[in-house]
C-alpha atoms as a PDB file:
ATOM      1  CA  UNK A   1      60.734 267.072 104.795  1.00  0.00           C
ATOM      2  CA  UNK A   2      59.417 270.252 103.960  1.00  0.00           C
ATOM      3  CA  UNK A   3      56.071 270.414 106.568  1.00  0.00           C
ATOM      4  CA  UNK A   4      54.949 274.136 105.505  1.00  0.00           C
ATOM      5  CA  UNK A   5      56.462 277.532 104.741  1.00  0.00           C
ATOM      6  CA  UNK A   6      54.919 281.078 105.336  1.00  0.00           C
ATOM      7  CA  UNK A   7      55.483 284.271 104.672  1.00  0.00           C
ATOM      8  CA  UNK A   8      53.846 287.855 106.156  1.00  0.00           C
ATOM      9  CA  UNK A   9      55.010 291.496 105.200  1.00  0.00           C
ATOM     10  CA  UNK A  10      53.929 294.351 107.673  1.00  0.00           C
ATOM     11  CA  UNK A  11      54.562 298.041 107.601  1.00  0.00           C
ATOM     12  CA  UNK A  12      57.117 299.126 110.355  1.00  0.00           C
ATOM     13  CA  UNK A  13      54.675 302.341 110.990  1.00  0.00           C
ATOM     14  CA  UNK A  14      52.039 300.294 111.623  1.00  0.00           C
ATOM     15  CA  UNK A  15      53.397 298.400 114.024  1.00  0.00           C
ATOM     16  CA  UNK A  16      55.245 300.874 115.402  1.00  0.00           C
ATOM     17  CA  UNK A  17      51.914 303.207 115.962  1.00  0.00           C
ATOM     18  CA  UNK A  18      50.112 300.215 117.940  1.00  0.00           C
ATOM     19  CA  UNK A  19      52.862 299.262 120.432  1.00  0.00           C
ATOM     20  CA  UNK A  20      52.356 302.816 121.887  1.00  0.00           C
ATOM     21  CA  UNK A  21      49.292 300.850 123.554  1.00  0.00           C
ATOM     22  CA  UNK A  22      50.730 298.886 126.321  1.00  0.00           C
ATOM     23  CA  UNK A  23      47.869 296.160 125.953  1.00  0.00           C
ATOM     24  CA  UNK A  24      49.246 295.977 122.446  1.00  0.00           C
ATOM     25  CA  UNK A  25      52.582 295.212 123.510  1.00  0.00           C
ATOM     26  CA  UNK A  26      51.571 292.339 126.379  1.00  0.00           C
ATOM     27  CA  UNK A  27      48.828 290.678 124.123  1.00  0.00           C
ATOM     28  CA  UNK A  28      51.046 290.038 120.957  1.00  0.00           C
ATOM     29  CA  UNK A  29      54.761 290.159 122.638  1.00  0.00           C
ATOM     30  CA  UNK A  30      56.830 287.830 125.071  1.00  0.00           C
ATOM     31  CA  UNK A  31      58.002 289.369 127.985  1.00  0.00           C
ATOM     32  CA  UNK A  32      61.351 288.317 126.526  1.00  0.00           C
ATOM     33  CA  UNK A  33      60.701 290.505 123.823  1.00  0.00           C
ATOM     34  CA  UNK A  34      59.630 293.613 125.396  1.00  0.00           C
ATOM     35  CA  UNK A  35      62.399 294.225 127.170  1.00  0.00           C
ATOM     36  CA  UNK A  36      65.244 293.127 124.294  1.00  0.00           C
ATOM     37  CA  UNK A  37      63.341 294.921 122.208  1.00  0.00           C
ATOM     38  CA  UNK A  38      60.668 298.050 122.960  1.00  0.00           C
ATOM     39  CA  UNK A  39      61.569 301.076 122.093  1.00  0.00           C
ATOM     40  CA  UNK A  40      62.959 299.149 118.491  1.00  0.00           C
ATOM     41  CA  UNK A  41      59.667 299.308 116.091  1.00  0.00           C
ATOM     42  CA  UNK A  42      62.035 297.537 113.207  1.00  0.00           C
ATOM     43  CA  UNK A  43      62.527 294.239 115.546  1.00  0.00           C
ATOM     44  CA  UNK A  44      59.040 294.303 117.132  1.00  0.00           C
ATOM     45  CA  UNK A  45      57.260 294.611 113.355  1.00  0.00           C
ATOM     46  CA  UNK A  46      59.978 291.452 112.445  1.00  0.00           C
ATOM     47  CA  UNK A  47      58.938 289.776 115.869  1.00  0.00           C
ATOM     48  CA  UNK A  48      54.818 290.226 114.844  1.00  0.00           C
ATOM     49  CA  UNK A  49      55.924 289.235 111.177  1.00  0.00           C
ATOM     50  CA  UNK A  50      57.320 286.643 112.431  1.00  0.00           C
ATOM     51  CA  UNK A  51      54.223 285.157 114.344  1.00  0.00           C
ATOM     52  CA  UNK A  52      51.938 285.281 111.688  1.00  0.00           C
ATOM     53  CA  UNK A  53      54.487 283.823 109.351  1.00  0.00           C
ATOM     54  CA  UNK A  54      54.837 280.856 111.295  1.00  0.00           C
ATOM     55  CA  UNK A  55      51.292 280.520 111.525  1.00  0.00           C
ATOM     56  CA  UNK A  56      50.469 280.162 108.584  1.00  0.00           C
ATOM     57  CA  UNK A  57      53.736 277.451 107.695  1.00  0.00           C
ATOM     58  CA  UNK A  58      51.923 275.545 110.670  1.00  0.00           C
ATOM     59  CA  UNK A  59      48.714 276.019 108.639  1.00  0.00           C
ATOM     60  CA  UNK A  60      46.072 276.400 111.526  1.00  0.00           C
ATOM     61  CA  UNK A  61      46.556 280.252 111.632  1.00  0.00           C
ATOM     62  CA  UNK A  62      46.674 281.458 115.025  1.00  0.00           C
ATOM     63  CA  UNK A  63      44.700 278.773 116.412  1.00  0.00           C
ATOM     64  CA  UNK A  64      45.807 276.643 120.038  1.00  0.00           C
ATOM     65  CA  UNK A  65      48.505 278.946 121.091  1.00  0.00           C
ATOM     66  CA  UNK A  66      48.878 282.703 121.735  1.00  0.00           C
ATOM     67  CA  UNK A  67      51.152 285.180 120.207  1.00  0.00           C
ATOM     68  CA  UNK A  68      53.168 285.477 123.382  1.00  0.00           C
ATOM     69  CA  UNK A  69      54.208 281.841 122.925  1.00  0.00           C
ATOM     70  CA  UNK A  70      55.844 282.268 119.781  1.00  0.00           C
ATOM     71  CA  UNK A  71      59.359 284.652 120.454  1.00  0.00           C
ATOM     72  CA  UNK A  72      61.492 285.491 117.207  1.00  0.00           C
ATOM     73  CA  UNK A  73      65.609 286.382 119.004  1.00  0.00           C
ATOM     74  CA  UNK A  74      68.831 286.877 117.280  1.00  0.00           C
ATOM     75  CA  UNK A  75      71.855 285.528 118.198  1.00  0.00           C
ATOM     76  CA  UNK A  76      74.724 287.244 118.728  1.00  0.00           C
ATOM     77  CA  UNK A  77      75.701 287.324 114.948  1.00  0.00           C
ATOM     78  CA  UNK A  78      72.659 288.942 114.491  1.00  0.00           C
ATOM     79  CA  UNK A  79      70.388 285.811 113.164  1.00  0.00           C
ATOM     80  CA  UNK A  80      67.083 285.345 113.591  1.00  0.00           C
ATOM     81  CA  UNK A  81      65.988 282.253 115.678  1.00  0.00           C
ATOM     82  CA  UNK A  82      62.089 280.960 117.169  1.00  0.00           C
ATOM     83  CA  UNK A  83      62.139 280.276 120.781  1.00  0.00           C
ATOM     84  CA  UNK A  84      58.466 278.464 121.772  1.00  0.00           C
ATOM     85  CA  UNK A  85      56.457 278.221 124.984  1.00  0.00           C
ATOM     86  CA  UNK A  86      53.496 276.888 126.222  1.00  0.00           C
ATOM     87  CA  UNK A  87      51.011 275.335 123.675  1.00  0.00           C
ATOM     88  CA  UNK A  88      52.813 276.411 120.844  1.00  0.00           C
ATOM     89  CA  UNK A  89      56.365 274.415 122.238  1.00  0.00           C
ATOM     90  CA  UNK A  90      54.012 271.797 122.893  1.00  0.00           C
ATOM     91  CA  UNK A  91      52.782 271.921 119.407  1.00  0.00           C
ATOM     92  CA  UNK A  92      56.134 271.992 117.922  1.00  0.00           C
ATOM     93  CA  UNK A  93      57.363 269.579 119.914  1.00  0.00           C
ATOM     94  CA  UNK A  94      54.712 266.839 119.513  1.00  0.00           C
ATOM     95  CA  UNK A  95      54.869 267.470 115.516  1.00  0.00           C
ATOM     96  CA  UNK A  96      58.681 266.919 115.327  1.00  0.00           C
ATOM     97  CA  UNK A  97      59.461 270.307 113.697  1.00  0.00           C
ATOM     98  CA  UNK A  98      62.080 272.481 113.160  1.00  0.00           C
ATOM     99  CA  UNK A  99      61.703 276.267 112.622  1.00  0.00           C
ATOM    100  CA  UNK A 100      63.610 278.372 110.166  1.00  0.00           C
ATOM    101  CA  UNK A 101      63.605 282.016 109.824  1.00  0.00           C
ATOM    102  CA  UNK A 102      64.752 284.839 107.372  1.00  0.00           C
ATOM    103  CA  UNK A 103      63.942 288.666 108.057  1.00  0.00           C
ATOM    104  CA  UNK A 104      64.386 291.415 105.712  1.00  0.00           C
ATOM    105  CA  UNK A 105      63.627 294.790 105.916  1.00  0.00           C
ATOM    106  CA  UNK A 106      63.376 297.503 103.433  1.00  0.00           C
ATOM    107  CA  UNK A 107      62.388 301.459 103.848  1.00  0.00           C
ATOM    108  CA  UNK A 108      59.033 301.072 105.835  1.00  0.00           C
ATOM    109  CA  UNK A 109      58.405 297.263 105.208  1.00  0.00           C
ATOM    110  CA  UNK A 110      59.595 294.072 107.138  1.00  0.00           C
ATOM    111  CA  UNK A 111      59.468 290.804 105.402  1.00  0.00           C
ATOM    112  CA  UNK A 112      59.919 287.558 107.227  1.00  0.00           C
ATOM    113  CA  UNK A 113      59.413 284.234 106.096  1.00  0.00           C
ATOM    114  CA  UNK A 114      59.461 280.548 107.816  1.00  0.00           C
ATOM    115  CA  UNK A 115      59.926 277.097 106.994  1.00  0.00           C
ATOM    116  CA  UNK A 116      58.559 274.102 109.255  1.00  0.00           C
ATOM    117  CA  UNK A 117      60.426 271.034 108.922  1.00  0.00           C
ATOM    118  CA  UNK A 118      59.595 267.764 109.884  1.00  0.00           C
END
């Protein structure tokens, strides 16, 4: 069952502009992903898409976890999977859901959206 979906679309620029700030990078990113990842603006704009998309398929927003908590990896094909810590695991976990990804990327835009499933 179908528990929510979301969807967020972010400028690769953008991102890209405010991860020259280091606090940037250590407020919004797992440690995970700053070092698969920094120096790549098209995977960290996916990785910050990817938070707020699954925020809002959870439906509280970014409310009882922090950004860290929620890391978007790819396997080795390439796919893009959640991995969760701390409250947000916890969250998952006690709600019985399953994440599910997609990332696309056109140009200067990065589109990523999430299904929670129950």
């Amino acid at each position: 069952m179908i528990y929510g979906v979301g969807i967020d679309m972010i400028s690769i620029s953008r991102v890209a502009q405010a991860c020259e700030k280091d606090s940037f990078l250590r407020h919004v990113f797992s440690c995970e992903e700053i070092n698969l990842y920094s120096g790549n603006p098209d995977k960290l704009a996916a990785n910050f898409a990817a938070k707020e998309a699954f925020s809002k398929a959870l439906g509280t927003g970014i409310r009882g976890f922090s950004l860290p908590e929620v890391t978007l990896l790819r396997d080795e094909l390439g796919k893009p999977y959640y991995s969760f810590s701390g409250r947000a695991e916890e969250i998952v976990s006690s709600l019985g859901l399953t994440a599910h990804v997609s990332v696309t990327d056109e140009s200067d835009t990065v589109v990523v959206f999430t299904v929670l499933e129950s």
